[in-house]
Protein backbone atom coordinates (compact mmCIF):
# COMPACT_ATOMS: atom_id res chain seq x y z
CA UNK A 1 -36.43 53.57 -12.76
CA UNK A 2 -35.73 50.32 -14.65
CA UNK A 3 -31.68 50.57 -15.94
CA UNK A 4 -31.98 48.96 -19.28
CA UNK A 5 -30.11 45.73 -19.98
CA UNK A 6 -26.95 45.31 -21.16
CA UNK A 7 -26.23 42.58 -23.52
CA UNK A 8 -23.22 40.60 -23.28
CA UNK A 9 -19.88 41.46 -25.26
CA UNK A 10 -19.90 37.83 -26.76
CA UNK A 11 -22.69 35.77 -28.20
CA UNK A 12 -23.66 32.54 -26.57
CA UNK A 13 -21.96 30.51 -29.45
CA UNK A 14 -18.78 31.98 -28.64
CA UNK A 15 -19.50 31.06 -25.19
CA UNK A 16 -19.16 27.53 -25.41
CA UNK A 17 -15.34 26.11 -24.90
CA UNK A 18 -14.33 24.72 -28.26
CA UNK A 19 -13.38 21.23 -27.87
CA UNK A 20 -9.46 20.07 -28.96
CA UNK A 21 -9.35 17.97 -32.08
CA UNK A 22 -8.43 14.33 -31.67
CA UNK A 23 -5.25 13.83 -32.69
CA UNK A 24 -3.94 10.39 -34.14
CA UNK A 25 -0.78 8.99 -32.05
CA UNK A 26 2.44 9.90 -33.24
CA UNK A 27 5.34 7.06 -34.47
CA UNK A 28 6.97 7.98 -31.22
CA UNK A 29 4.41 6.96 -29.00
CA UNK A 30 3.81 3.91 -30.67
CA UNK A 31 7.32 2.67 -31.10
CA UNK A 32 7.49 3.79 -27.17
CA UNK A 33 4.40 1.48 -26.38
CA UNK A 34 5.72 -1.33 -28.59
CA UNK A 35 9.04 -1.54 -27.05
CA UNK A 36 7.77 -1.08 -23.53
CA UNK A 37 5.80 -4.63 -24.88
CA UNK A 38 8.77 -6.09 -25.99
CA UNK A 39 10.48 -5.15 -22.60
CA UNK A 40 7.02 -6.77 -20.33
CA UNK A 41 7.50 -10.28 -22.70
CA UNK A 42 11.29 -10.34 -22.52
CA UNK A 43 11.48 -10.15 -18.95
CA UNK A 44 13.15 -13.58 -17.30
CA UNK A 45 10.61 -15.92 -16.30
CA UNK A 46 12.64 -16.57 -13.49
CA UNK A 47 12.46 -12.87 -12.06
CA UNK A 48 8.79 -12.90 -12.67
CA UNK A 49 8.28 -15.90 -10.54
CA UNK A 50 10.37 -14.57 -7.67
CA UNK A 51 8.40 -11.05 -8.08
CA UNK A 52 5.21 -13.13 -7.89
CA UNK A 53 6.55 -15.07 -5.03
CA UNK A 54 7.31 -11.88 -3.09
CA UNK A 55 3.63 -9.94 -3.55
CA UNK A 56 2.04 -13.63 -2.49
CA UNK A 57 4.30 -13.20 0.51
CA UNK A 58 3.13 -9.58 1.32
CA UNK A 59 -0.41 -10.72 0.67
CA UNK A 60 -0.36 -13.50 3.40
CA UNK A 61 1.22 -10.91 5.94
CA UNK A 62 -1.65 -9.22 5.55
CA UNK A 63 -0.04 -6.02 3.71
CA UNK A 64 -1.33 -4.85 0.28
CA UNK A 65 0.97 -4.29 -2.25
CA UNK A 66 1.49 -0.99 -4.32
CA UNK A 67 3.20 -1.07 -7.72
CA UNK A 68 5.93 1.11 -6.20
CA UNK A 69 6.69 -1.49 -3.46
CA UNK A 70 7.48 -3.82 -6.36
CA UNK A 71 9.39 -1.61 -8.74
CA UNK A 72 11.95 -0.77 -5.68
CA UNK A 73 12.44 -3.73 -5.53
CA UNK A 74 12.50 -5.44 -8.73
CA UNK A 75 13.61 -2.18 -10.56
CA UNK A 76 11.30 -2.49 -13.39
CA UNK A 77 8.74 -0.34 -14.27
CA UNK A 78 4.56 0.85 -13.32
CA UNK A 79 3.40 -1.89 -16.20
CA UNK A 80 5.62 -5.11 -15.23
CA UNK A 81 4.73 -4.43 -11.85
CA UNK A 82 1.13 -4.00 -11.93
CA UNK A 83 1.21 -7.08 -13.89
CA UNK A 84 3.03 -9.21 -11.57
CA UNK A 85 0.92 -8.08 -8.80
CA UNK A 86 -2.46 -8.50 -10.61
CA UNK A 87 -1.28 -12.46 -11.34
CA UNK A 88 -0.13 -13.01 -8.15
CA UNK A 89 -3.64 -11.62 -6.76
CA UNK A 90 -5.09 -14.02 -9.21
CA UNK A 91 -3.09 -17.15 -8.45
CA UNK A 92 -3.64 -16.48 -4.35
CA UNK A 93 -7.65 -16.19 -5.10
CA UNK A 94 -7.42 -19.40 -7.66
CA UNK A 95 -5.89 -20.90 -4.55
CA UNK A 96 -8.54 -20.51 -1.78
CA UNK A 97 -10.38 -23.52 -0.76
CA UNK A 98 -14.05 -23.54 -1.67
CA UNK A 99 -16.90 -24.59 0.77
CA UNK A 100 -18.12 -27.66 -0.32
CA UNK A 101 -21.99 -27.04 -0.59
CA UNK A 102 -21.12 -24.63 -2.94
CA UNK A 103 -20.40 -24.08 -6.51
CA UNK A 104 -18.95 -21.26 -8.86
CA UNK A 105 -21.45 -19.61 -10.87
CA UNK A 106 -20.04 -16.37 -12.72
CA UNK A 107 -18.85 -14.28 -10.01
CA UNK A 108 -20.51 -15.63 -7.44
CA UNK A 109 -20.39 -18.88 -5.11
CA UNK A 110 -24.22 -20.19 -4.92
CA UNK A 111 -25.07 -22.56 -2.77
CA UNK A 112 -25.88 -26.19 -4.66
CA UNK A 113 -29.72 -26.74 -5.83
CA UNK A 114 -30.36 -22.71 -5.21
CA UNK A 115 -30.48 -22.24 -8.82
């Protein structure tokens, strides 16, 4: 014989996970993320150039460069770090020759008259 159904202790509305309201940041975390700015733009030129200098250097021995690596040495923090490493990436791939039968084009090298 056929056991009749049971039906579940909570409706299918109450089922669904009710999602967390959004909300708005708090003073604290802005004034947190505003002087953490302050810190990034204050930072010696000088200190950025050598940190720059030292990821380039990493780079050309063949080793990558984690954020960590840098803040060990440099002392400064996950931002600052990731930002020096990101320009120094930037200025080591601004500084690769480019074969001369070809051209830039977006992201892309095309080879001239292709187009």
């Amino acid at each position: 014989m056929d056991e009749p159904q049971v039906p579940p202790n909570n409706p299918p509305a109450a089922a669904k996970p009710v999602k967390a309201e959004h909300k708005p940041r708090t003073k604290q975390v802005t004034a947190a993320r505003k002087a953490a700015a302050h810190t990034a733009r204050a930072s010696d030129p000088e200190e950025q150039n050598v940190a720059r200098a030292w990821v380039a250097e990493q780079l050309r021995a063949g080793r990558d460069v984690a954020w960590r690596q840098l803040a060990s040495e440099s002392g400064r923090g996950e931002t600052w770090c990731r930002a020096r490493i990101r320009e120094a990436k930037d200025m080591a791939t601004d500084a690769e020759p480019q074969p001369a039968s070809a051209e830039r084009h977006g992201m892309h090298l095309v080879p001239v008259g292709s187009e």
